[in-house]
PDB file of N, CA and C in Angstrom:
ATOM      1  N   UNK A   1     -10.339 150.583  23.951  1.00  0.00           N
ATOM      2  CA  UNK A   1     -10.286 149.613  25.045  1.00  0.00           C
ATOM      3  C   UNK A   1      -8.833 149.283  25.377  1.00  0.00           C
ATOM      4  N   UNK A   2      -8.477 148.711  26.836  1.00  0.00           N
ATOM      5  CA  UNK A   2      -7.189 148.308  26.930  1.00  0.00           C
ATOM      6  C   UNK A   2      -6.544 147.227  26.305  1.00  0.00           C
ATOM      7  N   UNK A   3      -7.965 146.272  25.692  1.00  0.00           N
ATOM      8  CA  UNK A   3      -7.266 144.924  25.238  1.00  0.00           C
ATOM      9  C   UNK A   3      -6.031 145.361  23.621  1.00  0.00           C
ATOM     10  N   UNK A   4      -6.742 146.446  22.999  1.00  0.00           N
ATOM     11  CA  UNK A   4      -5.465 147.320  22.090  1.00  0.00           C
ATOM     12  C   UNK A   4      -4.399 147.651  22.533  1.00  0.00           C
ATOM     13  N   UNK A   5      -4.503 148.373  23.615  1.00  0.00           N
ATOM     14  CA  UNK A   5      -2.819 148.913  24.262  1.00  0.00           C
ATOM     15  C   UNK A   5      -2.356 147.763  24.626  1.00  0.00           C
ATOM     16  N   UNK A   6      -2.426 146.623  25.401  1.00  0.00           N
ATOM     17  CA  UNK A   6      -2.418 145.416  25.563  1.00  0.00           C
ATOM     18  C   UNK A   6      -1.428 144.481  24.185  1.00  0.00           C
ATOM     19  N   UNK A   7      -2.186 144.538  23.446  1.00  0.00           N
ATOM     20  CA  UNK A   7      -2.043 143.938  22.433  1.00  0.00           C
ATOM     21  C   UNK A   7      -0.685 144.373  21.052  1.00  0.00           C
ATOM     22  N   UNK A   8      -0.856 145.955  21.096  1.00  0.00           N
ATOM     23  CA  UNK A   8       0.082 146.731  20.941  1.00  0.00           C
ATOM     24  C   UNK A   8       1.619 146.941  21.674  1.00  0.00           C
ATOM     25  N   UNK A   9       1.340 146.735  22.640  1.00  0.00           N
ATOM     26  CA  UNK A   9       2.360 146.716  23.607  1.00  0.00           C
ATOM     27  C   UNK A   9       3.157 144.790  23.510  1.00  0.00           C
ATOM     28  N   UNK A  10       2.475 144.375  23.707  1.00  0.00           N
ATOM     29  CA  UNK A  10       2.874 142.813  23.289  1.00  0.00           C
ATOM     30  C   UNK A  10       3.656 142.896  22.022  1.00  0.00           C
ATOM     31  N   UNK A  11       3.227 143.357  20.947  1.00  0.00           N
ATOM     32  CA  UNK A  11       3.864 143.352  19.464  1.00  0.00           C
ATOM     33  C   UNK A  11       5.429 144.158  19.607  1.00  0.00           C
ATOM     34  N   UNK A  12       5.100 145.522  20.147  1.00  0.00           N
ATOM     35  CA  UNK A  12       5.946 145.474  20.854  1.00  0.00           C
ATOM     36  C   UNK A  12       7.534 145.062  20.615  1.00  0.00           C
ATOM     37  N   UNK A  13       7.388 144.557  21.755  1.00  0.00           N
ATOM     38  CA  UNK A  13       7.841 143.695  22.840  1.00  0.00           C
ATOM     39  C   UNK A  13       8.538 142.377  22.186  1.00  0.00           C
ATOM     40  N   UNK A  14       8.014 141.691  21.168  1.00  0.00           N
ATOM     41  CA  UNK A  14       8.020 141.025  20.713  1.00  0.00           C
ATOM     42  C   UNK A  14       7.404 139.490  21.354  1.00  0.00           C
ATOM     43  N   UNK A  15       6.604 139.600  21.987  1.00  0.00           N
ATOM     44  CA  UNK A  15       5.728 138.105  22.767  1.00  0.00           C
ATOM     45  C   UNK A  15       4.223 138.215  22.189  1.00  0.00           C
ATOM     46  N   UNK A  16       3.888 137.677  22.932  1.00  0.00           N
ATOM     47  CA  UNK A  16       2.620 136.675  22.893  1.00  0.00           C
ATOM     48  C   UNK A  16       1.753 137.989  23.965  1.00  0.00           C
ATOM     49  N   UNK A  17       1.007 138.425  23.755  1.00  0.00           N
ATOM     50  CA  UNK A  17      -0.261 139.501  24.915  1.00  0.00           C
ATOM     51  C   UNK A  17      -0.323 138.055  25.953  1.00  0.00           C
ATOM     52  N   UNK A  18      -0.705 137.093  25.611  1.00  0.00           N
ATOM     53  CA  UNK A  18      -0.936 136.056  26.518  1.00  0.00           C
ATOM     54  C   UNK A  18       0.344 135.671  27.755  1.00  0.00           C
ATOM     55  N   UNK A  19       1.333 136.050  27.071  1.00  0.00           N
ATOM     56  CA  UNK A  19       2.216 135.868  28.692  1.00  0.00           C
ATOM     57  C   UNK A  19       2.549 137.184  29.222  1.00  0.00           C
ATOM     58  N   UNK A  20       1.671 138.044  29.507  1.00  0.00           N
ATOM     59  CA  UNK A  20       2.195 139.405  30.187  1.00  0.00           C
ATOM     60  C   UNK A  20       0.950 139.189  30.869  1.00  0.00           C
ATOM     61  N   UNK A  21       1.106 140.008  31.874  1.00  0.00           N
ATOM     62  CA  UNK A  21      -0.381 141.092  32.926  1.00  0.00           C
ATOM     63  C   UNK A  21       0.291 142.340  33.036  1.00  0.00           C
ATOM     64  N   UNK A  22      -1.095 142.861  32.701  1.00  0.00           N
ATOM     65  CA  UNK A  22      -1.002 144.416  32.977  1.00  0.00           C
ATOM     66  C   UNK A  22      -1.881 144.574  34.212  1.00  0.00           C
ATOM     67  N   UNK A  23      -1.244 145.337  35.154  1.00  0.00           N
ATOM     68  CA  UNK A  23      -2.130 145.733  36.486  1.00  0.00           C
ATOM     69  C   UNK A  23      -1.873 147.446  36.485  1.00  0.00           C
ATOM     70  N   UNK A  24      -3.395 147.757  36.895  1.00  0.00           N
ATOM     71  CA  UNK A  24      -3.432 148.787  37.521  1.00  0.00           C
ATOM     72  C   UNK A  24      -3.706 149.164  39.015  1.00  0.00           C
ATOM     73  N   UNK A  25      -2.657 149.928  39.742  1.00  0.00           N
ATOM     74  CA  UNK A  25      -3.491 149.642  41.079  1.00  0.00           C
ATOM     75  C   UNK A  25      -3.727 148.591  41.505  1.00  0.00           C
ATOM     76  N   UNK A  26      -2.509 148.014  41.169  1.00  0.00           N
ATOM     77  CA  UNK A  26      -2.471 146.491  41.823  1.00  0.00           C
ATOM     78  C   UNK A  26      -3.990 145.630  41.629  1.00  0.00           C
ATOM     79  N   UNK A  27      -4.511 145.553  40.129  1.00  0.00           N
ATOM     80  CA  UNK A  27      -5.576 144.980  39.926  1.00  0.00           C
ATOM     81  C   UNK A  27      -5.150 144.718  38.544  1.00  0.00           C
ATOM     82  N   UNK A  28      -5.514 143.505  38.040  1.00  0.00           N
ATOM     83  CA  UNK A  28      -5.487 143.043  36.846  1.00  0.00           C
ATOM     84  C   UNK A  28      -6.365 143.894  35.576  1.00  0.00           C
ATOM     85  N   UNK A  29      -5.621 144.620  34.309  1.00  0.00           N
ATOM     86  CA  UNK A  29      -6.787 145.087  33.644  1.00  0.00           C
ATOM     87  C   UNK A  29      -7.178 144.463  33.037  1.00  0.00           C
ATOM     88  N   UNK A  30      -8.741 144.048  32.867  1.00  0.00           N
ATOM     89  CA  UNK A  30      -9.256 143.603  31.167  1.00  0.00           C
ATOM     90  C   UNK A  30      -9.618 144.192  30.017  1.00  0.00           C
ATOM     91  N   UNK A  31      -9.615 142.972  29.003  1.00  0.00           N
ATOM     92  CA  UNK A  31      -9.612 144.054  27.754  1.00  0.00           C
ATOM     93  C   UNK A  31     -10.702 144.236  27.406  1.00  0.00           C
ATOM     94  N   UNK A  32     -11.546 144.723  28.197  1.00  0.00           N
ATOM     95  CA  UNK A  32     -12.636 145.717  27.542  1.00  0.00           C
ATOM     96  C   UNK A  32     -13.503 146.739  28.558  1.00  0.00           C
ATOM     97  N   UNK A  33     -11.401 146.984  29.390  1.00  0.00           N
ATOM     98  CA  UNK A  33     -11.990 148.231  30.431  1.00  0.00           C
ATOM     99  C   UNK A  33     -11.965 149.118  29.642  1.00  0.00           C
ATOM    100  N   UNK A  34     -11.712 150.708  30.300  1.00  0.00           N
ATOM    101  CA  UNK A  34     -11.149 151.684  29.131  1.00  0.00           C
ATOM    102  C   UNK A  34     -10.333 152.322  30.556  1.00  0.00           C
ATOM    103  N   UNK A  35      -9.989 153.434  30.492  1.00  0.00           N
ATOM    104  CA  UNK A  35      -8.817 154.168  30.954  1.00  0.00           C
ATOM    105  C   UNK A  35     -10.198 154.763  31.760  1.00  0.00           C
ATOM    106  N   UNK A  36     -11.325 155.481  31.398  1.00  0.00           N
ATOM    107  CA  UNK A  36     -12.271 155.967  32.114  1.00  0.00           C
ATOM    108  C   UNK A  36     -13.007 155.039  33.283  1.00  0.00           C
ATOM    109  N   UNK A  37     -12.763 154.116  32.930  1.00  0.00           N
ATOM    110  CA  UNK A  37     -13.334 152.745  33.591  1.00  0.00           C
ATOM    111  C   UNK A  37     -12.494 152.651  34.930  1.00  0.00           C
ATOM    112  N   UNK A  38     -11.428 152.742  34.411  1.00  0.00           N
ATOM    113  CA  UNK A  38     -10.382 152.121  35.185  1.00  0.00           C
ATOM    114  C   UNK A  38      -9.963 153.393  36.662  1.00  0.00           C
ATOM    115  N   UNK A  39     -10.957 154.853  36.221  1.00  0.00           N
ATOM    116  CA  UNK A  39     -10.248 155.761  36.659  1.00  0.00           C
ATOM    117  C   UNK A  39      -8.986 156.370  36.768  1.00  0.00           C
ATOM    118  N   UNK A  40      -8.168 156.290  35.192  1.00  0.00           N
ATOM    119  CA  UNK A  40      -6.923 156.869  34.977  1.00  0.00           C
ATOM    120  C   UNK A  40      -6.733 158.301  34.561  1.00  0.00           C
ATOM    121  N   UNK A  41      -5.643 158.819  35.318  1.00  0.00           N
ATOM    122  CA  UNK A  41      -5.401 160.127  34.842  1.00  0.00           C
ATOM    123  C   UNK A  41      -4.156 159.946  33.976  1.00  0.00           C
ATOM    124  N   UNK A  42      -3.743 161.213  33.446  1.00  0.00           N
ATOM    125  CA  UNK A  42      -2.260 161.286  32.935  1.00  0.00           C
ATOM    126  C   UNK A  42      -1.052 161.468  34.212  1.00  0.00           C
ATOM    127  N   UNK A  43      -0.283 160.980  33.766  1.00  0.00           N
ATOM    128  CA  UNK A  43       1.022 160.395  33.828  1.00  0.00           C
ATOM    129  C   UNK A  43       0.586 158.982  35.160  1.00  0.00           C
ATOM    130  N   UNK A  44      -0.340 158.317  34.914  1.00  0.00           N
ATOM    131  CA  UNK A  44      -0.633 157.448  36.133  1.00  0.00           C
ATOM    132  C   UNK A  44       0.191 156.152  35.207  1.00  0.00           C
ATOM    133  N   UNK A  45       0.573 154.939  35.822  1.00  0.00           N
ATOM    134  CA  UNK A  45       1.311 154.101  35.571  1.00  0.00           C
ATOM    135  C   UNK A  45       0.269 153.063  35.502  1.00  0.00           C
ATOM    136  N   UNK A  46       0.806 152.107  34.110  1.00  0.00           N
ATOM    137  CA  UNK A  46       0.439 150.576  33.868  1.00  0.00           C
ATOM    138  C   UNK A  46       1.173 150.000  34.701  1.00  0.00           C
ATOM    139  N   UNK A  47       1.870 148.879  35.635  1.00  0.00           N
ATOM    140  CA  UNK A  47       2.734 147.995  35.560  1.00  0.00           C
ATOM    141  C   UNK A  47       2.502 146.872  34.554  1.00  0.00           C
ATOM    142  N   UNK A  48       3.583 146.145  33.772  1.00  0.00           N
ATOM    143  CA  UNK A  48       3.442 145.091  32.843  1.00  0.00           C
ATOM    144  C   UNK A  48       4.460 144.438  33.483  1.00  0.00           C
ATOM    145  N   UNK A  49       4.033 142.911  33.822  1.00  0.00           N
ATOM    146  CA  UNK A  49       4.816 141.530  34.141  1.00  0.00           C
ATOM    147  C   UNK A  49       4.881 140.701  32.847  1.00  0.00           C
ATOM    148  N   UNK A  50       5.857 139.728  32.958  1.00  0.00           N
ATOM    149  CA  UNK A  50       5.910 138.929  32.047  1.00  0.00           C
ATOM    150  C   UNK A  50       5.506 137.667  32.825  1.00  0.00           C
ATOM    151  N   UNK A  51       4.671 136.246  31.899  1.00  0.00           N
ATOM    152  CA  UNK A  51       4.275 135.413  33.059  1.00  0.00           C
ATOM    153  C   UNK A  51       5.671 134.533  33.027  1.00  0.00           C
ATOM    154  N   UNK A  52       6.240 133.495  34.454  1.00  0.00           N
ATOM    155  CA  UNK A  52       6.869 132.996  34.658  1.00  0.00           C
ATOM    156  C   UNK A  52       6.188 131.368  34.308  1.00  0.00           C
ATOM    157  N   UNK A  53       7.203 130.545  33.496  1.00  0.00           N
ATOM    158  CA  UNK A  53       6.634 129.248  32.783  1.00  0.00           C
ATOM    159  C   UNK A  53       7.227 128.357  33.431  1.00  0.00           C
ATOM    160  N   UNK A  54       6.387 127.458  33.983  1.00  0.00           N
ATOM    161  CA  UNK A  54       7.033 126.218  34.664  1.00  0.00           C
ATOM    162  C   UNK A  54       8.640 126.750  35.129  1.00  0.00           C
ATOM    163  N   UNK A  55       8.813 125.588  35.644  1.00  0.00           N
ATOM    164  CA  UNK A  55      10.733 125.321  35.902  1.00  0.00           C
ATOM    165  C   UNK A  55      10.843 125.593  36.807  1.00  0.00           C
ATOM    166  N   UNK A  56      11.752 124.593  37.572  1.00  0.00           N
ATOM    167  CA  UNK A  56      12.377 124.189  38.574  1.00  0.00           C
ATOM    168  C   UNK A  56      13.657 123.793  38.432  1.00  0.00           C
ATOM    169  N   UNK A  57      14.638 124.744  38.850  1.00  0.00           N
ATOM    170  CA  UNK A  57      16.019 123.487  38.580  1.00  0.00           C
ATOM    171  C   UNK A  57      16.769 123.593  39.904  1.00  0.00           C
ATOM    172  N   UNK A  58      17.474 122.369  39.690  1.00  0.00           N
ATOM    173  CA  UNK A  58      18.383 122.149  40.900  1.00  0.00           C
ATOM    174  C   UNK A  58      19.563 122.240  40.964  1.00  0.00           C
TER     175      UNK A  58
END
């Protein structure tokens, strides 16, 4: 499932899985699509964001 690559990728990284999104095709994945689900081939791209936390400064 993706919520592993997900989760793997977070460790990583060194964060939290909880402040990233992974989109495919400009669609959010969940973790308990699969790559077949999702209709992925090879060399097709994840994008991964990091989430932005509060703040405002002036």
């Amino acid at each position: 499932s993706m919520g592993k690559l997900k989760k793997s990728y977070a460790e990583r990284q060194g964060v939290g899985v909880a402040t990233l999104r992974f989109l495919f095709d400009g669609k959010r994945i969940n973790d308990d699509e699969t790559p077949k689900q999702l209709e992925m081939e090879d060399n097709d791209t994840i994008e991964v964001y990091q989430e932005q936390v509060g703040g405002y400064s002036s």
